[in-house]
N, C-alpha and C. Protein backbone atom coordinates (compact mmCIF):
# COMPACT_ATOMS: atom_id res chain seq x y z
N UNK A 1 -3.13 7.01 -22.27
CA UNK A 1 -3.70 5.98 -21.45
C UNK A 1 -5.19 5.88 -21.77
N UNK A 2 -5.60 4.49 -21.67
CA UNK A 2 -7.00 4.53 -22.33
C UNK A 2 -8.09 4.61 -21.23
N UNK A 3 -9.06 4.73 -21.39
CA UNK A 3 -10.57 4.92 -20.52
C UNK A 3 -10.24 3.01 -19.36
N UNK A 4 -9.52 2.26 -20.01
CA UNK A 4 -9.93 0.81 -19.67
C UNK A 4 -8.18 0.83 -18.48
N UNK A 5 -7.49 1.49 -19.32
CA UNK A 5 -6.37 1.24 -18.56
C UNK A 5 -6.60 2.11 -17.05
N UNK A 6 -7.05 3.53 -17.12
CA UNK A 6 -7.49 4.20 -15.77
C UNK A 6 -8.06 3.42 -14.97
N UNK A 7 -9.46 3.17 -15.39
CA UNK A 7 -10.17 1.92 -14.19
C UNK A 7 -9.11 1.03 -13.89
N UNK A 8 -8.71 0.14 -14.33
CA UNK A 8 -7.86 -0.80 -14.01
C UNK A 8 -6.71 -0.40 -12.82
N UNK A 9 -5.74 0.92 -13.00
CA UNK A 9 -5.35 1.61 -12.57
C UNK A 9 -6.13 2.33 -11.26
N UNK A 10 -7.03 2.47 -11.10
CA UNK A 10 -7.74 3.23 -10.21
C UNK A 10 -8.31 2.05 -9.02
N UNK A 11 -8.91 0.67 -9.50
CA UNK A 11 -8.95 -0.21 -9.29
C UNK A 11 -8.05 -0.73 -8.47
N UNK A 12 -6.63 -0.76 -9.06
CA UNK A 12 -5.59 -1.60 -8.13
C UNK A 12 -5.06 -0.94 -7.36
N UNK A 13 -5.24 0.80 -7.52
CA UNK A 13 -4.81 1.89 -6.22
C UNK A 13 -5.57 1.43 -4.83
N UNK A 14 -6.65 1.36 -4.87
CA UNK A 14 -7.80 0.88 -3.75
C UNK A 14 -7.44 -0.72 -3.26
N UNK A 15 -7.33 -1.57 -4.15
CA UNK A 15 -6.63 -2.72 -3.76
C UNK A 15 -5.67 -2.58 -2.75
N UNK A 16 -4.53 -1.97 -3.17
CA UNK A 16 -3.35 -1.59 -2.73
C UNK A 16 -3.85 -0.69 -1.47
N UNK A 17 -4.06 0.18 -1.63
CA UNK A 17 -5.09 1.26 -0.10
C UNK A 17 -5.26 -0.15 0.82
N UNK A 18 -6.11 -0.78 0.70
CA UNK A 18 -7.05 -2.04 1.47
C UNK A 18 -5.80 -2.42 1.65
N UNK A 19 -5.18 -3.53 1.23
CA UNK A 19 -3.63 -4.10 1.69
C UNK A 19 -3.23 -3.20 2.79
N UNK A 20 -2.80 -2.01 2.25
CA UNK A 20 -2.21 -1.41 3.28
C UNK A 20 -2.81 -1.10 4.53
N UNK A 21 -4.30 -0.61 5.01
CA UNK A 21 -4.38 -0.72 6.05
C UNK A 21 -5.02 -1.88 7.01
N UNK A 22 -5.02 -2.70 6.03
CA UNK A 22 -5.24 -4.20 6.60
C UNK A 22 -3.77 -4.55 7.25
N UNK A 23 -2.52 -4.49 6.63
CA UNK A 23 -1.58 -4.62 6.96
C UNK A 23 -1.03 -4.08 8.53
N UNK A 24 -1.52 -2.49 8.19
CA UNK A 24 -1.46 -1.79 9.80
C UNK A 24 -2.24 -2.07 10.52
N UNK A 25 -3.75 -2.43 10.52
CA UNK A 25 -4.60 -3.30 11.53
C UNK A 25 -3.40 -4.36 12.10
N UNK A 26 -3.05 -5.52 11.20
CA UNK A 26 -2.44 -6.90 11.88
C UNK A 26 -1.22 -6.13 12.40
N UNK A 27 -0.24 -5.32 12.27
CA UNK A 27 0.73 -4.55 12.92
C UNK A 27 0.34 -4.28 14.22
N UNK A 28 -0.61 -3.28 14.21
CA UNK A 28 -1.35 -2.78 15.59
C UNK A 28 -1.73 -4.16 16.52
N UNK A 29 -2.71 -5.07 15.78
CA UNK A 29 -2.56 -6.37 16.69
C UNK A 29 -1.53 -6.67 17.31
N UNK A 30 -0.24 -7.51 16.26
CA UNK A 30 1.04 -7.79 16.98
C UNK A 30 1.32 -6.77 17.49
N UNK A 31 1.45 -6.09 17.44
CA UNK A 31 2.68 -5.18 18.82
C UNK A 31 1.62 -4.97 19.88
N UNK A 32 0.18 -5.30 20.09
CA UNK A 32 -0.69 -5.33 21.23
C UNK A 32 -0.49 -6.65 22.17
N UNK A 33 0.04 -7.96 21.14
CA UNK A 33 -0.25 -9.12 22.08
C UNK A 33 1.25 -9.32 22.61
N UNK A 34 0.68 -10.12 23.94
CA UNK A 34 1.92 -10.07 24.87
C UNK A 34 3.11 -10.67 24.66
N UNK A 35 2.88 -12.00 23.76
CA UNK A 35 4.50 -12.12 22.72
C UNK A 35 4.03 -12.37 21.83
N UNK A 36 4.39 -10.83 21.24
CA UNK A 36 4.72 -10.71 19.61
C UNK A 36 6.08 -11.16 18.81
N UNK A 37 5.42 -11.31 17.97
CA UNK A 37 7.26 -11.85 17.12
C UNK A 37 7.63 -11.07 16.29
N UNK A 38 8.98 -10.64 16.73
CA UNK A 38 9.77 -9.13 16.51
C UNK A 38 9.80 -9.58 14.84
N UNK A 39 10.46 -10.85 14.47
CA UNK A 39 10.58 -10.90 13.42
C UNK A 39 9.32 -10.70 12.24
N UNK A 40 8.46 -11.63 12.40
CA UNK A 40 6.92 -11.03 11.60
C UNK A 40 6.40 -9.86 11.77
N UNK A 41 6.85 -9.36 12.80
CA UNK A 41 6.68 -7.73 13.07
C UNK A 41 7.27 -6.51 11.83
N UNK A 42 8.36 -7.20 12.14
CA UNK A 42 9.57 -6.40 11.04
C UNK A 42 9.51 -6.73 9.42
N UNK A 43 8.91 -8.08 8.86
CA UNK A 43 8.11 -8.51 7.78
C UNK A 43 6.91 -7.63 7.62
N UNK A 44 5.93 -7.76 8.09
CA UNK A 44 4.94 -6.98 8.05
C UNK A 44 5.38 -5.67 7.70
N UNK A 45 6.18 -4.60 8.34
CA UNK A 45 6.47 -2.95 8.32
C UNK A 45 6.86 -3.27 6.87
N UNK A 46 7.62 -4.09 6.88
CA UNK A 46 8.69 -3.80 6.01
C UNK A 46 7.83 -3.76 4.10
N UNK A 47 6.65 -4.95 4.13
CA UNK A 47 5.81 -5.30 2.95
C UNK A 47 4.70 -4.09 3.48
N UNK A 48 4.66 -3.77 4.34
CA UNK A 48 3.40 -2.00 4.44
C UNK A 48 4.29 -1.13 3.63
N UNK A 49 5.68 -0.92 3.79
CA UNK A 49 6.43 0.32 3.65
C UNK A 49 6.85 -0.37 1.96
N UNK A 50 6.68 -1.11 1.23
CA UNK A 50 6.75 -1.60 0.04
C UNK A 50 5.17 -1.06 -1.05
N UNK A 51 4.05 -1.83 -0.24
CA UNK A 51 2.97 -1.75 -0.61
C UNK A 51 2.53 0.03 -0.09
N UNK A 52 3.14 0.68 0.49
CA UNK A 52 3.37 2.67 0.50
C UNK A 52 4.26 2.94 -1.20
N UNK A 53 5.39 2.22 -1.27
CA UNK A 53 6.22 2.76 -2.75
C UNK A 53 4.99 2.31 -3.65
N UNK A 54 4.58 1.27 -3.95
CA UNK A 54 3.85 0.74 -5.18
C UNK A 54 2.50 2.09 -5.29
N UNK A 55 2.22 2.47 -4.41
CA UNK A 55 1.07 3.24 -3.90
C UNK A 55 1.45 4.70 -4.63
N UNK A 56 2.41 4.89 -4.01
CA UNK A 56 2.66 6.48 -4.79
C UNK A 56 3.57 6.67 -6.12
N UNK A 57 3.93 4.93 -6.33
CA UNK A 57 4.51 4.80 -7.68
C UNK A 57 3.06 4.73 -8.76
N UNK A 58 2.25 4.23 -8.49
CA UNK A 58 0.89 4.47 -9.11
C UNK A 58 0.57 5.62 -9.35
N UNK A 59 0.16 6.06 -8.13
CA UNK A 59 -0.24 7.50 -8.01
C UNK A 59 0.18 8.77 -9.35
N UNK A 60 1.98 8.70 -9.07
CA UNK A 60 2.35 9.27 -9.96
C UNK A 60 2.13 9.29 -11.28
N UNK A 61 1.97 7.99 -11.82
CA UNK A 61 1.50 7.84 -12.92
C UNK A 61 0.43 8.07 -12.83
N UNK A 62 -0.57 8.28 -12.29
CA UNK A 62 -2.14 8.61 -12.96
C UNK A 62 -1.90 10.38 -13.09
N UNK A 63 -0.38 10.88 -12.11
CA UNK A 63 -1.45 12.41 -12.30
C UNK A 63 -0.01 12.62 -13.97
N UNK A 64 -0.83 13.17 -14.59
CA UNK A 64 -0.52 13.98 -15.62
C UNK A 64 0.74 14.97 -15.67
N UNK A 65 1.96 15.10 -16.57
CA UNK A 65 3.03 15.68 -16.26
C UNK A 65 2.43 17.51 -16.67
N UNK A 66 2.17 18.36 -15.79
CA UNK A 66 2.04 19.38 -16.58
C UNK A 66 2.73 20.82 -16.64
N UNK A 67 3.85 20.89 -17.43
CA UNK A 67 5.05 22.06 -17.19
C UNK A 67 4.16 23.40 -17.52
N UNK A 68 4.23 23.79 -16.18
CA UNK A 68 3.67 25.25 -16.14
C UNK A 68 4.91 26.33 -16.82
């Protein structure tokens, strides 16, 4: 992996970070206001708990395989 591909990589981890707890901010909103909509509720979890896989599918790839 090159010096250009890491940044890039490191870059869209933090992207992805931001998404995600922007996502749980507007979560925490809806389920605060007095009618929330179950359904955009359940959209929302559902693209947080997506944008969590992409997150540690990244992840994995940056760390290095190393057989002790």
């Amino acid at each position: 992996m090159t010096a250009s591909e890491d940044m890039l990589d490191v870059s869209r981890l933090s992207m992805l970070r931001m998404l995600h707890r922007d996502l749980d901010a507007a979560i925490d909103a809806l389920r605060l206001a007095p009618s929330s909509d179950q359904l955009q509720l359940a959209r929302l979890k559902k693209r947080k708990l997506l944008l969590k896989d992409e997150i540690a599918q990244l992840e994995d790839q940056m760390i290095p395989d190393i057989i002790a």
